[in-house]
PDB file of N, CA and C in Angstrom:
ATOM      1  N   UNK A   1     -14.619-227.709  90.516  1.00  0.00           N
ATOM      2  CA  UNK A   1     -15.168-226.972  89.391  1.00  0.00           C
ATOM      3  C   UNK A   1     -14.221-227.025  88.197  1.00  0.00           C
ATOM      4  N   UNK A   2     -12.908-227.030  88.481  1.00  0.00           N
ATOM      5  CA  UNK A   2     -12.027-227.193  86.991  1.00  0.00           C
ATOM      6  C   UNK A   2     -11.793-228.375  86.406  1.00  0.00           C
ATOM      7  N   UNK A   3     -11.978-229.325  87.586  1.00  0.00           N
ATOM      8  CA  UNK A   3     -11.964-230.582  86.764  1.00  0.00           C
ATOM      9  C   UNK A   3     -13.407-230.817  85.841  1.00  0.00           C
ATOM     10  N   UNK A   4     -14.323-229.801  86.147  1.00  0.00           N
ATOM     11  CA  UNK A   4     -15.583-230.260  85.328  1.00  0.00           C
ATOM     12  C   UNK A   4     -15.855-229.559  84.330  1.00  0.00           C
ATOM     13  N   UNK A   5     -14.835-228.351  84.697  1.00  0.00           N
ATOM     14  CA  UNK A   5     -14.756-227.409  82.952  1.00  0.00           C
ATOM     15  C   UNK A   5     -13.512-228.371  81.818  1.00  0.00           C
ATOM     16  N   UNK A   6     -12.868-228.806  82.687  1.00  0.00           N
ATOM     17  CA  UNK A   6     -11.908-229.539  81.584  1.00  0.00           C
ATOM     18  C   UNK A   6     -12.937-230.538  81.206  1.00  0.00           C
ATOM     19  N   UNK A   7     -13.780-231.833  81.901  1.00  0.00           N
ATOM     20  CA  UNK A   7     -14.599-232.795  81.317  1.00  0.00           C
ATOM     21  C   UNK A   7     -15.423-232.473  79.997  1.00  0.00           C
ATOM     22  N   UNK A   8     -15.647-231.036  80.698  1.00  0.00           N
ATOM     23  CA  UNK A   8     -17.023-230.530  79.382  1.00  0.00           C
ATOM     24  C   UNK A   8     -16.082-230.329  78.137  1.00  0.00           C
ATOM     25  N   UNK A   9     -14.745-229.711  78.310  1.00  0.00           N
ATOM     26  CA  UNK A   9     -13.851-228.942  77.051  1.00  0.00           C
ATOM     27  C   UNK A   9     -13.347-230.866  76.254  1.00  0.00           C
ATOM     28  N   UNK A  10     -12.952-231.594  77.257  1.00  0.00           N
ATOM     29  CA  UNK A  10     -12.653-233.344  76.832  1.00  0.00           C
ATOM     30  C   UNK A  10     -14.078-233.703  75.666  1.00  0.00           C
ATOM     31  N   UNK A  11     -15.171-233.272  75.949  1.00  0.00           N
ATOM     32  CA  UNK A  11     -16.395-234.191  74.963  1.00  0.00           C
ATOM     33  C   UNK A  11     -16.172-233.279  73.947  1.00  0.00           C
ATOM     34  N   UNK A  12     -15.450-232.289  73.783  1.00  0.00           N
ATOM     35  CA  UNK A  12     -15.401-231.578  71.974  1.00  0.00           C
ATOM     36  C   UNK A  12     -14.011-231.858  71.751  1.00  0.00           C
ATOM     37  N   UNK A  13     -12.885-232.411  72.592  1.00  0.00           N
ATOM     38  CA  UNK A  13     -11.274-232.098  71.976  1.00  0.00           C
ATOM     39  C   UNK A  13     -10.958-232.752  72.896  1.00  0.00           C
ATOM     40  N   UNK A  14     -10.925-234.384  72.696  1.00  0.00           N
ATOM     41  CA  UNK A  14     -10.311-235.464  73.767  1.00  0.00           C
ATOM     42  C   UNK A  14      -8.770-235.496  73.447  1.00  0.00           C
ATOM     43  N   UNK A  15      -7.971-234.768  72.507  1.00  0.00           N
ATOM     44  CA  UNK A  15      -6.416-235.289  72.289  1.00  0.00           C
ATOM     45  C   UNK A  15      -5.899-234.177  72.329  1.00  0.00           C
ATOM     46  N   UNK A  16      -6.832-232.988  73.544  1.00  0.00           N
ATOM     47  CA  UNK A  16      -5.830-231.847  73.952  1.00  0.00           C
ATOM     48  C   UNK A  16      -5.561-231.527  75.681  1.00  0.00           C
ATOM     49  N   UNK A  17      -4.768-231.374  75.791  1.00  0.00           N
ATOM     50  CA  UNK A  17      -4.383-231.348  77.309  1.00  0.00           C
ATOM     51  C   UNK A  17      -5.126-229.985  78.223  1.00  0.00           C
ATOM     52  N   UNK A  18      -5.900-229.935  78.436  1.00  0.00           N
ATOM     53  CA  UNK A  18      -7.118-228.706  78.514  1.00  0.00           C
ATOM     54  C   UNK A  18      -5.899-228.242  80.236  1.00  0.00           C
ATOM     55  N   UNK A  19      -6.005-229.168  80.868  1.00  0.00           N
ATOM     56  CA  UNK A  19      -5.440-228.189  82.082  1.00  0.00           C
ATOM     57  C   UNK A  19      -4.486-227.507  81.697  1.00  0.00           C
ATOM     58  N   UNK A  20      -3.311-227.673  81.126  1.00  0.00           N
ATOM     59  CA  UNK A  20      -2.184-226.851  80.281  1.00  0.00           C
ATOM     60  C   UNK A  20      -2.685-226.030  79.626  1.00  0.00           C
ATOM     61  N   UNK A  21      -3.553-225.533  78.491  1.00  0.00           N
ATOM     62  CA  UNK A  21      -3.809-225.149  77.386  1.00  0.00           C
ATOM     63  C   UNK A  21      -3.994-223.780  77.752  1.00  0.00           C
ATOM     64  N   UNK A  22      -3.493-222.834  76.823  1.00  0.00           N
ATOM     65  CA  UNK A  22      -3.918-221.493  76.599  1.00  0.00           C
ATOM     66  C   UNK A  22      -3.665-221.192  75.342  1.00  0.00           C
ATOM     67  N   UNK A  23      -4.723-220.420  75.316  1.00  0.00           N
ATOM     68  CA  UNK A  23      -5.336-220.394  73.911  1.00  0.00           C
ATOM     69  C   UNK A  23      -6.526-221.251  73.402  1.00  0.00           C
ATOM     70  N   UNK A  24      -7.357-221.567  74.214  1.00  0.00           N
ATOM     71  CA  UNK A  24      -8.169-222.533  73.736  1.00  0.00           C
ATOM     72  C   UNK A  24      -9.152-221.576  72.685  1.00  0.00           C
ATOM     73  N   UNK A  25      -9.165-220.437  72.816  1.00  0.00           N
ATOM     74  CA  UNK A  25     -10.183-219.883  71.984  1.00  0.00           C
ATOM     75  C   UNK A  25      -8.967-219.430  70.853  1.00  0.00           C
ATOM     76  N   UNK A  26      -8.193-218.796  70.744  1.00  0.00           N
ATOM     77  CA  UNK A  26      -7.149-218.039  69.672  1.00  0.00           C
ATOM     78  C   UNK A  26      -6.662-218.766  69.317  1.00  0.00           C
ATOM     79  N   UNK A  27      -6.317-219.846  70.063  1.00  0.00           N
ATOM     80  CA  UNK A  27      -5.580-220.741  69.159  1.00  0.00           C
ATOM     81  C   UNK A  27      -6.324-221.575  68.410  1.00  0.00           C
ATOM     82  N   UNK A  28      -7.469-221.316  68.407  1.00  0.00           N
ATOM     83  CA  UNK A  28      -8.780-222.283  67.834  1.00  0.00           C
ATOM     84  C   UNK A  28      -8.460-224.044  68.472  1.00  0.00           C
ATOM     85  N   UNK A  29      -8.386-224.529  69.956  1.00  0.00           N
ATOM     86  CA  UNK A  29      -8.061-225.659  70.329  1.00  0.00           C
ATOM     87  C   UNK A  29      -9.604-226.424  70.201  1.00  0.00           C
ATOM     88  N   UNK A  30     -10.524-225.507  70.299  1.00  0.00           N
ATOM     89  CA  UNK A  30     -12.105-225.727  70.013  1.00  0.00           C
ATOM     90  C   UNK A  30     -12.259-224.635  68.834  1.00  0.00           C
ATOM     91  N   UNK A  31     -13.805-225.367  68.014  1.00  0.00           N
ATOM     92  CA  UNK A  31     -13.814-224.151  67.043  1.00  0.00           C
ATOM     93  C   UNK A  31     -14.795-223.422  67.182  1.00  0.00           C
ATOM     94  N   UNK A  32     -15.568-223.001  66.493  1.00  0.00           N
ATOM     95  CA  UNK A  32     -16.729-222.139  66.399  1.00  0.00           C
ATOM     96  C   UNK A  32     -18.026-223.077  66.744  1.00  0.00           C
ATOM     97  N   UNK A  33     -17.929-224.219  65.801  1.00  0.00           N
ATOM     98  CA  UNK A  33     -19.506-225.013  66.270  1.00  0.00           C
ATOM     99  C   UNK A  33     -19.171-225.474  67.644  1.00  0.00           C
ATOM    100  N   UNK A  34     -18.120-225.855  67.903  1.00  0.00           N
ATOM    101  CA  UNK A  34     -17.577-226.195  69.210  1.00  0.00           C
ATOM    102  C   UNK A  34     -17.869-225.464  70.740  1.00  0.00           C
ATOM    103  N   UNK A  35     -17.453-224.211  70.621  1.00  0.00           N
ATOM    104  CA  UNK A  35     -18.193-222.950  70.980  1.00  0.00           C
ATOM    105  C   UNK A  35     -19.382-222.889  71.105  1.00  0.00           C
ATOM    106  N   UNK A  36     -20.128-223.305  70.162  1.00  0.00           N
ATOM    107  CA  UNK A  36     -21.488-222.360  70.371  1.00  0.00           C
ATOM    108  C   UNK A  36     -22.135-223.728  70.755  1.00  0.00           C
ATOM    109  N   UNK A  37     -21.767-225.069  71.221  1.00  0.00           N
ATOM    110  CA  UNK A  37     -21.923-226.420  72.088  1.00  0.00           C
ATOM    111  C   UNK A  37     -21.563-225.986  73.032  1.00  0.00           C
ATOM    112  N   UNK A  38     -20.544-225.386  73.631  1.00  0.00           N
ATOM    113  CA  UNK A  38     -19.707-225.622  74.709  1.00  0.00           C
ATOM    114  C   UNK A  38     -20.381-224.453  75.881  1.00  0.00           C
ATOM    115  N   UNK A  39     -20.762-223.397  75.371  1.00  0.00           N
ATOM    116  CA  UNK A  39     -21.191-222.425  76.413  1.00  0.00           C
ATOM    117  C   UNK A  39     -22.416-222.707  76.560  1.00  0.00           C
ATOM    118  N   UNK A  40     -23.419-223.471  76.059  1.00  0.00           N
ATOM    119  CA  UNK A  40     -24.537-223.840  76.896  1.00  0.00           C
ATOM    120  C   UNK A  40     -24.551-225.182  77.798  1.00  0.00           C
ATOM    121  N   UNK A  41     -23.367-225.644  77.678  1.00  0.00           N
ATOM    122  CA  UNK A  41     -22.811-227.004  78.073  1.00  0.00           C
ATOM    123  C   UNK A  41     -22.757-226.116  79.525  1.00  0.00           C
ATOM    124  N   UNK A  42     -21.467-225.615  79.634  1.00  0.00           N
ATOM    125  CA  UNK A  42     -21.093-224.427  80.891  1.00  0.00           C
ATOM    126  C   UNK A  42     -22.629-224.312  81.549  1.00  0.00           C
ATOM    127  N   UNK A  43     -23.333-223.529  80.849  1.00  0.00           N
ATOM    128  CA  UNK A  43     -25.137-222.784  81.224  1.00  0.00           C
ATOM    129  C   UNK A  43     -25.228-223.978  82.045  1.00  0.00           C
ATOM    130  N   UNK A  44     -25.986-225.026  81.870  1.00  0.00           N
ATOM    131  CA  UNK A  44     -26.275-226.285  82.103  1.00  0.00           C
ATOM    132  C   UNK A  44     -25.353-226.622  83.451  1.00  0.00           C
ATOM    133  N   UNK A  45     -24.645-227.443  83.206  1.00  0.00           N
ATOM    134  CA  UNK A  45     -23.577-227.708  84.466  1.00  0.00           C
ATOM    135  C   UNK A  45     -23.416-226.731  85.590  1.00  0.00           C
ATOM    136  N   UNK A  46     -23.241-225.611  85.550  1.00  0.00           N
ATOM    137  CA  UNK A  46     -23.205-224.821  85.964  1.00  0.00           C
ATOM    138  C   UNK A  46     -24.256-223.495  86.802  1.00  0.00           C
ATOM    139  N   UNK A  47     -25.698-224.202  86.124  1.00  0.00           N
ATOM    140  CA  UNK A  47     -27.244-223.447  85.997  1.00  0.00           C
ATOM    141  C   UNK A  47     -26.463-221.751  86.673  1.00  0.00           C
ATOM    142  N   UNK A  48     -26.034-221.745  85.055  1.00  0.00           N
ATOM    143  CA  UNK A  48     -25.871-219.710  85.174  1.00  0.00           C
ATOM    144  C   UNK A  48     -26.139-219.696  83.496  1.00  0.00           C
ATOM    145  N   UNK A  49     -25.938-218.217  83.618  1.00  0.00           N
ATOM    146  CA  UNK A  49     -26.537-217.530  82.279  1.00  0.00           C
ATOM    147  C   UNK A  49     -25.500-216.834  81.917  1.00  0.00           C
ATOM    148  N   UNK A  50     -24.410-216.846  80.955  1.00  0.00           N
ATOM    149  CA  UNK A  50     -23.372-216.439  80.176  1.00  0.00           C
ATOM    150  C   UNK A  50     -23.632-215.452  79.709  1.00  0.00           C
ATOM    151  N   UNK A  51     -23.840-214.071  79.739  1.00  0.00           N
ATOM    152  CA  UNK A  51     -24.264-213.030  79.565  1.00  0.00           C
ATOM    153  C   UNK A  51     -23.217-212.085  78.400  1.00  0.00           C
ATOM    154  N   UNK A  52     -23.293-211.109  77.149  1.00  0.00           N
ATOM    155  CA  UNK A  52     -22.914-211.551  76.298  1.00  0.00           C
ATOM    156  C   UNK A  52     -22.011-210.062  77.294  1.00  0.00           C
ATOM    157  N   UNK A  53     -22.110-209.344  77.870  1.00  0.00           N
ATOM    158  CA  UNK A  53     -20.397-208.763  78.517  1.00  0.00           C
ATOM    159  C   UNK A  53     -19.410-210.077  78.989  1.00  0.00           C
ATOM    160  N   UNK A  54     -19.497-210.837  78.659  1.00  0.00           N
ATOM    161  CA  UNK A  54     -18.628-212.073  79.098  1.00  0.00           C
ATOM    162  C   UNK A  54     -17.766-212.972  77.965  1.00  0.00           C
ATOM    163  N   UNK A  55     -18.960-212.721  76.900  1.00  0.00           N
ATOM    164  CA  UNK A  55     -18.530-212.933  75.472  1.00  0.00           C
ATOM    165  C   UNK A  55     -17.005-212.572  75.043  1.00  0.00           C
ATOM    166  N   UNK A  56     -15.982-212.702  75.685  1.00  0.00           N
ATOM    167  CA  UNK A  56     -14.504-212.477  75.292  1.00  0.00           C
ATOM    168  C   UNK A  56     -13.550-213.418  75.105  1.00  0.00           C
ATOM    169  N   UNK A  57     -12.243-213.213  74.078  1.00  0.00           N
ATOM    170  CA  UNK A  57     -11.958-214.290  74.413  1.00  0.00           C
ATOM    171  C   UNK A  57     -11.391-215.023  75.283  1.00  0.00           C
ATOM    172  N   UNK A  58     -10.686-213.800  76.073  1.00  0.00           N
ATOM    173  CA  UNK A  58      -9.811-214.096  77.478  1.00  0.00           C
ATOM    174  C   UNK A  58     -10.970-214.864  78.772  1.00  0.00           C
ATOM    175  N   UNK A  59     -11.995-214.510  78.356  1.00  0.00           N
ATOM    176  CA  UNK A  59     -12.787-215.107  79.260  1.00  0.00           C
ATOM    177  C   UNK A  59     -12.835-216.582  79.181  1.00  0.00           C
ATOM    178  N   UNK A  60     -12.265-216.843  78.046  1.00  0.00           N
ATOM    179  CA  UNK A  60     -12.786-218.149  77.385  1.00  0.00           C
ATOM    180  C   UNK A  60     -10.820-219.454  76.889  1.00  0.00           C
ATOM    181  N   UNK A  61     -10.089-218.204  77.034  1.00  0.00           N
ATOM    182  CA  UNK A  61      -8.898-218.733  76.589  1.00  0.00           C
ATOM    183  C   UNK A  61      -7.986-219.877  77.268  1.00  0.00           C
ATOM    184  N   UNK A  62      -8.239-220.354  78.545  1.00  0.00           N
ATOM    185  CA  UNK A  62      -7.832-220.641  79.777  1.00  0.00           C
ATOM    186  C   UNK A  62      -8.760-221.284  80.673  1.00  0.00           C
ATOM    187  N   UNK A  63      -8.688-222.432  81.145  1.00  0.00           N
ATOM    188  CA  UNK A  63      -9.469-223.459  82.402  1.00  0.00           C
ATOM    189  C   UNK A  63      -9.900-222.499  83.374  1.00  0.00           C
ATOM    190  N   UNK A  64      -8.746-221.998  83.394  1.00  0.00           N
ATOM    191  CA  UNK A  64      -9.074-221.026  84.593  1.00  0.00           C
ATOM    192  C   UNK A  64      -9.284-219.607  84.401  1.00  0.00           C
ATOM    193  N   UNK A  65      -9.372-219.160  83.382  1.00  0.00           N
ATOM    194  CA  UNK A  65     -10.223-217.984  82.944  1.00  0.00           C
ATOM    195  C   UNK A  65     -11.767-218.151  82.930  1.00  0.00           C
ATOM    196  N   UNK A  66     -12.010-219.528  82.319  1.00  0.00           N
ATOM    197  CA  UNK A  66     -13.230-219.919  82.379  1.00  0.00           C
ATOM    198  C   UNK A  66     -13.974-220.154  83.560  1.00  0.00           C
ATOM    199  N   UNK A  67     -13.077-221.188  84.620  1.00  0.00           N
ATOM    200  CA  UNK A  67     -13.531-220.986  86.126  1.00  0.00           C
ATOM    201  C   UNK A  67     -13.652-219.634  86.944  1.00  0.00           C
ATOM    202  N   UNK A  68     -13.116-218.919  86.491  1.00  0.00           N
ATOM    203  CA  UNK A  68     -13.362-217.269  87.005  1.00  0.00           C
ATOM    204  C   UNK A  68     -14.290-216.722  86.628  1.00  0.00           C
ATOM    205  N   UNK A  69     -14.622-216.983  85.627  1.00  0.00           N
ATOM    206  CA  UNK A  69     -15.802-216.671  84.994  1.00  0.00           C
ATOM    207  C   UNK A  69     -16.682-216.867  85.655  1.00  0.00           C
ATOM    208  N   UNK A  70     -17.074-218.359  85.475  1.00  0.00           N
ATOM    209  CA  UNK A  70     -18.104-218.679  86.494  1.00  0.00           C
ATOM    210  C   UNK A  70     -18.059-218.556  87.896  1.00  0.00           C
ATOM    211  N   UNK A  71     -17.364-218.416  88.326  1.00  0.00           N
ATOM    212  CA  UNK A  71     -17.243-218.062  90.340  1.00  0.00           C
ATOM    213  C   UNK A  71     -18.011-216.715  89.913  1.00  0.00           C
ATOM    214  N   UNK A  72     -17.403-215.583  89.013  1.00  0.00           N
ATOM    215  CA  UNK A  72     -17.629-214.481  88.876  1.00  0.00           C
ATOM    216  C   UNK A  72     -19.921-214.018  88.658  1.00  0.00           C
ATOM    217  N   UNK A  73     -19.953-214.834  87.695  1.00  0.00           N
ATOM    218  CA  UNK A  73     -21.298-214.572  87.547  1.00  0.00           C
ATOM    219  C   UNK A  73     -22.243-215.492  88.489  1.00  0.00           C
ATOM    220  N   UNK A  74     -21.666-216.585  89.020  1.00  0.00           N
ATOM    221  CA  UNK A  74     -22.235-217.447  90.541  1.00  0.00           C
ATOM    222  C   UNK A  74     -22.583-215.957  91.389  1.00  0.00           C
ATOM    223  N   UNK A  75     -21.300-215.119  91.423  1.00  0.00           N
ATOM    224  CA  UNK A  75     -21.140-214.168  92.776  1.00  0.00           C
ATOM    225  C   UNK A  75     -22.310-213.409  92.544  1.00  0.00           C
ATOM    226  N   UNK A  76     -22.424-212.914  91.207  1.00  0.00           N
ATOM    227  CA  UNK A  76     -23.179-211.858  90.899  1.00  0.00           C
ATOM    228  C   UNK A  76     -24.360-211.695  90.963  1.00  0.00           C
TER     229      UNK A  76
END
C-alpha cells in the first residue's frame, strides 16, 4: 500500500523523494490543484471515500500518515 501512495504522489511531483518527505502538505511538496487531483486519485485506487473529518493536514503530511489514513477508513 505505500509503495502505491508514493506512485500516485510520483504522477504530480516526480523530483521529490515521497518516502522521506514530511511535509508534503505544509511544505507545499504538492500544491492545491495537486491536492484536489490527488485525493480522488487515493478514492479510486483505494475504492474508499475521504470523508471531510479527514480533511487535515497531518493526515495528509507524510506516506505514512496517508497510509493510516486509509487502513483507518478501510477499518471503518
Amino acid at each position: 500500500m505505500r509503495q502505491r501512495v508514493i506512485d500516485i504522489l510520483n504522477q504530480f511531483r516526480g523530483d521529490v523523494d515521497f518516502d522521506k518527505a514530511e511535509g508534503i502538505i505544509t511544505k507545499k511538496l504538492i500544491n492545491s490543484i495537486d491536492i484536489s487531483e490527488f485525493i480522488p486519485a487515493l478514492e479510486d485506487e483505494f475504492d474508499i471515500e475521504i470523508g471531510m473529518e479527514y480533511m487535515e493536514n497531518e493526515n495528509f503530511d507524510t506516506v505514512d500518515a496517508i497510509v493510516s489514513m486509509i487502513e483507518e477508513i478501510q477499518e471503518g
